[in-house]
C-alpha atoms as a PDB file:
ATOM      1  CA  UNK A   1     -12.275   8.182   9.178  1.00  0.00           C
ATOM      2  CA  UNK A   2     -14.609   6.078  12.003  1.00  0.00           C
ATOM      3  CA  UNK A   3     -15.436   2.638  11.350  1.00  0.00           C
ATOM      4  CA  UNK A   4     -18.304   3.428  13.277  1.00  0.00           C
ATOM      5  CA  UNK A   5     -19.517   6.869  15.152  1.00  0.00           C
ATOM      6  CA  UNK A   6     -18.523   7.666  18.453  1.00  0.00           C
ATOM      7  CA  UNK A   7     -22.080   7.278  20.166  1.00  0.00           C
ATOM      8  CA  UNK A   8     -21.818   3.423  18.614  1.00  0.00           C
ATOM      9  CA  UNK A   9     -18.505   2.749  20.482  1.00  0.00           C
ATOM     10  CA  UNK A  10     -17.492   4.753  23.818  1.00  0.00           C
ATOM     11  CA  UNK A  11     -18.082   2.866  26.924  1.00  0.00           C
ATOM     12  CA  UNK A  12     -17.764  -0.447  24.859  1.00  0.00           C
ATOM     13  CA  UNK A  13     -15.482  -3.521  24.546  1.00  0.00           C
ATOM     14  CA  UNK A  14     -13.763  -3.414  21.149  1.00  0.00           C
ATOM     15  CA  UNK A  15     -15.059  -7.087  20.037  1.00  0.00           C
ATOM     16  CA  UNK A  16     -18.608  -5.355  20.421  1.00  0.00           C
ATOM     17  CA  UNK A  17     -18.024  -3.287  17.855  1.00  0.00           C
ATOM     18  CA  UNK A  18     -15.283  -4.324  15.607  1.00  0.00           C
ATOM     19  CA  UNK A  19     -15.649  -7.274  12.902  1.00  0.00           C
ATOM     20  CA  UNK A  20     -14.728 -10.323  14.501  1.00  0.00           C
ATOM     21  CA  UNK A  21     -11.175 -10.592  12.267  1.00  0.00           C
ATOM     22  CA  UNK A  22     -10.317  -6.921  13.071  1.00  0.00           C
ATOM     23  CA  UNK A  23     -11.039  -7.326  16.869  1.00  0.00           C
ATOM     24  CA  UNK A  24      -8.679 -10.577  16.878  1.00  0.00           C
ATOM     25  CA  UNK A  25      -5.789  -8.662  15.496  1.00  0.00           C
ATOM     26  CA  UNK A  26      -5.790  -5.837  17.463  1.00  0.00           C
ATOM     27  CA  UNK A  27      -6.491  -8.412  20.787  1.00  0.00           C
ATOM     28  CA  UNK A  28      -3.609 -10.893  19.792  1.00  0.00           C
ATOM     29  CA  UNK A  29      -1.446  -7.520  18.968  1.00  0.00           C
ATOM     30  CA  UNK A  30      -1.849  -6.307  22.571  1.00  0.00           C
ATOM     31  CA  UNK A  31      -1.390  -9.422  24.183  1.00  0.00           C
ATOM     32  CA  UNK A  32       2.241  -9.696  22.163  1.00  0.00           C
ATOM     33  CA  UNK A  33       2.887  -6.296  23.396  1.00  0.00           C
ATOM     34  CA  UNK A  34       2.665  -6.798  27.325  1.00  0.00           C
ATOM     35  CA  UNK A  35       6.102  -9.011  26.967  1.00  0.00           C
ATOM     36  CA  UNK A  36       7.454  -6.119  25.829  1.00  0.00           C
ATOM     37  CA  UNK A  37       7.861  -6.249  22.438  1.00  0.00           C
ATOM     38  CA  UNK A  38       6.376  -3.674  19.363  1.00  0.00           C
ATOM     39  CA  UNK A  39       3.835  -5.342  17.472  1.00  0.00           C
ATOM     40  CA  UNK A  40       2.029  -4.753  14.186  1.00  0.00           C
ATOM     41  CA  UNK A  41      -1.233  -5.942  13.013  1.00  0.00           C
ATOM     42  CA  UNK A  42      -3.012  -5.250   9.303  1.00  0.00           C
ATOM     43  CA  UNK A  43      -6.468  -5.900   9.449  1.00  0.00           C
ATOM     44  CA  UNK A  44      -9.789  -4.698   7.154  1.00  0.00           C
ATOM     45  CA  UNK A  45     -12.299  -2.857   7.864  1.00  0.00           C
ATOM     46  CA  UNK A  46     -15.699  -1.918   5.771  1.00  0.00           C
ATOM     47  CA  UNK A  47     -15.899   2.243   5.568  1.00  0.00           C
ATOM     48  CA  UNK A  48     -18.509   3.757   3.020  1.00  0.00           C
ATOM     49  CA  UNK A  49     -18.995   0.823   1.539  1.00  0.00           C
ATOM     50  CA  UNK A  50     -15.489  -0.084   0.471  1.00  0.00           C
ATOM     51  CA  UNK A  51     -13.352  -2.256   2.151  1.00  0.00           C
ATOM     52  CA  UNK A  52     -10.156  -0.224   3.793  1.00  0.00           C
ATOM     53  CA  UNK A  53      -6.720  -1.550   4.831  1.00  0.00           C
ATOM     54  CA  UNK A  54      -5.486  -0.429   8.219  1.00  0.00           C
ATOM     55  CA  UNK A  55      -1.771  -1.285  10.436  1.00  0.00           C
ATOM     56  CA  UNK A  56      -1.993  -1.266  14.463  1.00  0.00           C
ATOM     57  CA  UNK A  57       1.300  -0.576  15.791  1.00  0.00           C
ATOM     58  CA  UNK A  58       1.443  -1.638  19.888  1.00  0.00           C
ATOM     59  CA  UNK A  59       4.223   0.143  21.514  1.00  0.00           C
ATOM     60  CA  UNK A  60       4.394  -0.906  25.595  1.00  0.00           C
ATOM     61  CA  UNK A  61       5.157   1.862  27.843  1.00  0.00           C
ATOM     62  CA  UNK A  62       4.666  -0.144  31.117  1.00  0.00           C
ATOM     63  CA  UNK A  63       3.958  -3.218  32.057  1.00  0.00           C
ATOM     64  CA  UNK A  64       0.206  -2.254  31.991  1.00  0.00           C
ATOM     65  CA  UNK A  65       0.101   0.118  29.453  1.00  0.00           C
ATOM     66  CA  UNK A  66       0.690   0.343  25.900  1.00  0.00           C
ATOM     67  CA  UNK A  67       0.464   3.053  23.118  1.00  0.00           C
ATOM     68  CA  UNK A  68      -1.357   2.060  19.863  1.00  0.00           C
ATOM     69  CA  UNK A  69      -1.202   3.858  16.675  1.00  0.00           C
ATOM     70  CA  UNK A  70      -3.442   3.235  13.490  1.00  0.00           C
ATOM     71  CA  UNK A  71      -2.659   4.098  10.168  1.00  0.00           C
ATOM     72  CA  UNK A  72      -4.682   3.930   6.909  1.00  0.00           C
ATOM     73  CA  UNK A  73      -2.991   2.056   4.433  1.00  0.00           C
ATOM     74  CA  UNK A  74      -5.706   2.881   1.589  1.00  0.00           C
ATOM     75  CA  UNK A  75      -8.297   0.545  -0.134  1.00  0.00           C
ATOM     76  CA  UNK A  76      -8.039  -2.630   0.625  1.00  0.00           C
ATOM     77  CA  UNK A  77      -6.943  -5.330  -2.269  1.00  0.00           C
ATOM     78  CA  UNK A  78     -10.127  -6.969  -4.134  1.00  0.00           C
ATOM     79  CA  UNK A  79      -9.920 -10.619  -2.215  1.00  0.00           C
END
């Protein structure tokens, strides 16, 4: 499941393509996870339509690197 297809989003900065709100979680989640710590962000994003729920996990591996994993947590809850 792609928020958006690949052609729309290799080679370019995440808050290009991302919804603002999306794009600020996963930013402030990676910043947390350079001082070392495992962070988690929820955050929506608009697929087919329909508004789906997703979790960023930010494990650091380095001091320059760090491993994110994204999980779909289903349809998002009518706001």
């Amino acid at each position: 499941m792609l928020y958006v297809p690949p052609e729309e989003f290799l080679q370019r900065r995440m808050q290009e393509v991302l919804p603002e709100a999306a794009a600020a979680a996963v930013s402030s989640g990676l910043a947390e996870s350079l001082y070392e710590r495992v962070a988690v962000r929820r955050y929506e994003l608009p697929i087919g339509g329909e508004p789906r729920a997703f979790e960023a996990r930010f494990l650091p591996l380095s001091d320059r690197e760090v491993l994110l994993l994204v999980r779909h947590l289903g349809s998002a809850p009518p706001s």
